[in-house]
C-alpha atoms as a PDB file:
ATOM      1  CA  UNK A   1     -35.328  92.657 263.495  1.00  0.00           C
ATOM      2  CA  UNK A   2     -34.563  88.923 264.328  1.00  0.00           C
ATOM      3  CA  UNK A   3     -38.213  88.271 264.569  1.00  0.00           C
ATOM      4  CA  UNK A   4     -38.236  87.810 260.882  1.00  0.00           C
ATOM      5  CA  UNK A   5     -39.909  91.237 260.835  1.00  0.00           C
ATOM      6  CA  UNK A   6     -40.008  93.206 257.470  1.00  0.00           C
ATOM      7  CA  UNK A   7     -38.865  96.710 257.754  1.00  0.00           C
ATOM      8  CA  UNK A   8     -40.153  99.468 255.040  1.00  0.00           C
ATOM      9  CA  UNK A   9     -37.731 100.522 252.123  1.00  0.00           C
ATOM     10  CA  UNK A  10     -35.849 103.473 252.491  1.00  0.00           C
ATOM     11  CA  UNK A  11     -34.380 105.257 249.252  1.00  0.00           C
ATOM     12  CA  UNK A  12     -31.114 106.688 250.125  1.00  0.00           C
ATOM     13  CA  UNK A  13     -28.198 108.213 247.899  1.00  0.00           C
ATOM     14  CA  UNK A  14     -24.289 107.681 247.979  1.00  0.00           C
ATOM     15  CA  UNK A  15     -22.792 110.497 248.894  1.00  0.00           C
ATOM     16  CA  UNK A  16     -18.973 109.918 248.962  1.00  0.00           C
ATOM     17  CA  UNK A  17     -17.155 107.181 247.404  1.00  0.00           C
ATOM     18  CA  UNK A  18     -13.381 106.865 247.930  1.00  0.00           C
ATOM     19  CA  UNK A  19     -11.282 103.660 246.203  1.00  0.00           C
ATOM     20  CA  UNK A  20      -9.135 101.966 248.601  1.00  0.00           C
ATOM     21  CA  UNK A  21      -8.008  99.538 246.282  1.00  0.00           C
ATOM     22  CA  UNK A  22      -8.956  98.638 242.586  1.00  0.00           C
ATOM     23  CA  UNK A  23     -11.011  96.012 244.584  1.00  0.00           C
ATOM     24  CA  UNK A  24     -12.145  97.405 247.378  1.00  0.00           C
ATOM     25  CA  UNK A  25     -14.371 100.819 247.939  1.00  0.00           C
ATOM     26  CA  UNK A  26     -15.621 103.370 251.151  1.00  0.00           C
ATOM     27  CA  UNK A  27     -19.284 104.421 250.260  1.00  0.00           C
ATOM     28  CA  UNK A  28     -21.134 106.320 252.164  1.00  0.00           C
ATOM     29  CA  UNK A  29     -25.374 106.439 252.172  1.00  0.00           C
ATOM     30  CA  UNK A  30     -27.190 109.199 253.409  1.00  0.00           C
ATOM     31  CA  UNK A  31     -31.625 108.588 253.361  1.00  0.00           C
ATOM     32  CA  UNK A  32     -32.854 111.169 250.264  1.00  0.00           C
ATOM     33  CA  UNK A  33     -35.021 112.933 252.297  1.00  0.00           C
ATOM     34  CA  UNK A  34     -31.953 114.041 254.342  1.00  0.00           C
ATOM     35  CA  UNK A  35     -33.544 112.628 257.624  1.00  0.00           C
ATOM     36  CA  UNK A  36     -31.446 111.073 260.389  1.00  0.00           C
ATOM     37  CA  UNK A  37     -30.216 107.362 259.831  1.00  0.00           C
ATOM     38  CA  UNK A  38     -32.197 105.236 261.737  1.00  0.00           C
ATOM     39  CA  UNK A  39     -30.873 104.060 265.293  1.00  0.00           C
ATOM     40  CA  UNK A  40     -28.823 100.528 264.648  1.00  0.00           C
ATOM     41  CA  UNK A  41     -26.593  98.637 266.934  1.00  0.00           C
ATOM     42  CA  UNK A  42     -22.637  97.130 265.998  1.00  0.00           C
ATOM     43  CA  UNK A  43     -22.910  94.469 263.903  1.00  0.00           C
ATOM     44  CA  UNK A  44     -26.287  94.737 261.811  1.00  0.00           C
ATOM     45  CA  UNK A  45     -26.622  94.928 258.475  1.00  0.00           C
ATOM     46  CA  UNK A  46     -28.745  96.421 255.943  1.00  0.00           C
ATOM     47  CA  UNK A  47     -29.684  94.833 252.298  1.00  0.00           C
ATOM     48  CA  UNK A  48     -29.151  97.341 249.784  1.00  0.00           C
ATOM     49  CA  UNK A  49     -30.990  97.049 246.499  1.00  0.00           C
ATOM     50  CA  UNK A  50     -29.937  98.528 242.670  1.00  0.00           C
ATOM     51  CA  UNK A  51     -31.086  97.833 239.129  1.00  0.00           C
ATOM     52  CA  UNK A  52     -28.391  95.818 237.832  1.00  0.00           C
ATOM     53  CA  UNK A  53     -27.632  95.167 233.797  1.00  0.00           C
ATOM     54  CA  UNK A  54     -30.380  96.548 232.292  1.00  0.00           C
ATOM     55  CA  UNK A  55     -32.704  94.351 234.662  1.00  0.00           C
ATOM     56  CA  UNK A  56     -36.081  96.258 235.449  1.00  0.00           C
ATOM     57  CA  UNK A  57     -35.937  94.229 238.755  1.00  0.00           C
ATOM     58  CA  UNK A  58     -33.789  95.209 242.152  1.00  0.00           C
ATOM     59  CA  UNK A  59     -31.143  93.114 243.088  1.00  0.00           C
ATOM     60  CA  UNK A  60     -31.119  92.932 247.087  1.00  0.00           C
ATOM     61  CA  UNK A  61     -27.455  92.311 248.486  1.00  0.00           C
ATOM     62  CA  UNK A  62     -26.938  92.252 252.617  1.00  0.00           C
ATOM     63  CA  UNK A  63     -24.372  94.742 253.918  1.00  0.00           C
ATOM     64  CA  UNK A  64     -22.679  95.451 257.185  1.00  0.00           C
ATOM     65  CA  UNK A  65     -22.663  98.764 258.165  1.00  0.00           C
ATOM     66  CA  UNK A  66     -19.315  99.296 259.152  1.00  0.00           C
ATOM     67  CA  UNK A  67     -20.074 103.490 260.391  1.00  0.00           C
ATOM     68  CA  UNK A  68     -20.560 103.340 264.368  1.00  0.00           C
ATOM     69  CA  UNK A  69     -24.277 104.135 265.983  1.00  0.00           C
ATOM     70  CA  UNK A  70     -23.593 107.330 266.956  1.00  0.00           C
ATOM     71  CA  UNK A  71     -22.877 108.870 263.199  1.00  0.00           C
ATOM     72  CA  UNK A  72     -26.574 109.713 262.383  1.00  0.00           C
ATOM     73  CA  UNK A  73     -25.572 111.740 258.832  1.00  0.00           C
ATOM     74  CA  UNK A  74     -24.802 108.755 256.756  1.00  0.00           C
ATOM     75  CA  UNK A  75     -24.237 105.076 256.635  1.00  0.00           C
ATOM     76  CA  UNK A  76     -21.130 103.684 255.925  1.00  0.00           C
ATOM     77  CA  UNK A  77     -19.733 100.045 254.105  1.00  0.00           C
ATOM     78  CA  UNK A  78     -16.982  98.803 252.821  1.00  0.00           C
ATOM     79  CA  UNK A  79     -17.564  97.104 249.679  1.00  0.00           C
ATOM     80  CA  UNK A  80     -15.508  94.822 247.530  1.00  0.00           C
ATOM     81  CA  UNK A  81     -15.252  93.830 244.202  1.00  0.00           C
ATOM     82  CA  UNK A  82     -16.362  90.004 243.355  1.00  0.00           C
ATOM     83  CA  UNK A  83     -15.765  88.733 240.135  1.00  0.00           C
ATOM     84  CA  UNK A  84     -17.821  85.933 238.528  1.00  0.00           C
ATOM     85  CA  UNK A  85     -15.484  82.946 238.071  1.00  0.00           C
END
């Protein structure tokens, strides 16, 4: 993926969400169509993409995946909370 090559969209679901903090959140991603994740190494990250205020556009924001390789159910981040100042 550093060749500046595009990979296809994926649509995935959250399926678990736990609150560590009033700031900070676990949330896990599984693909819809219940396939494997696809193969990553440590330290890549994924952009994830939601309809934000009512905006008919997607919003793309890069992730890390925090879950190791070898968990092929789900991928896992840990989000946190930025306010606008």
């Amino acid at each position: 993926m550093s060749s500046g090559q595009q990979t296809p969209s994926h649509i995935g679901k959250i399926n678990y969400r736990k609150n560590l903090t009033p700031d900070l959140a676990i949330f896990r991603m599984q693909p819809s169509d219940r396939r494997s994740v696809p193969d990553f190494k440590a330290g890549q990250f994924v952009a994830l993409g939601l309809k934000l205020d009512g905006n008919h556009s997607i919003t793309h924001r890069p992730f890390s995946i925090s879950s190791p390789p070898e968990e092929k159910r789900y991928f896992e981040f840990y989000i946190s909370l930025h306010q606008n100042m």
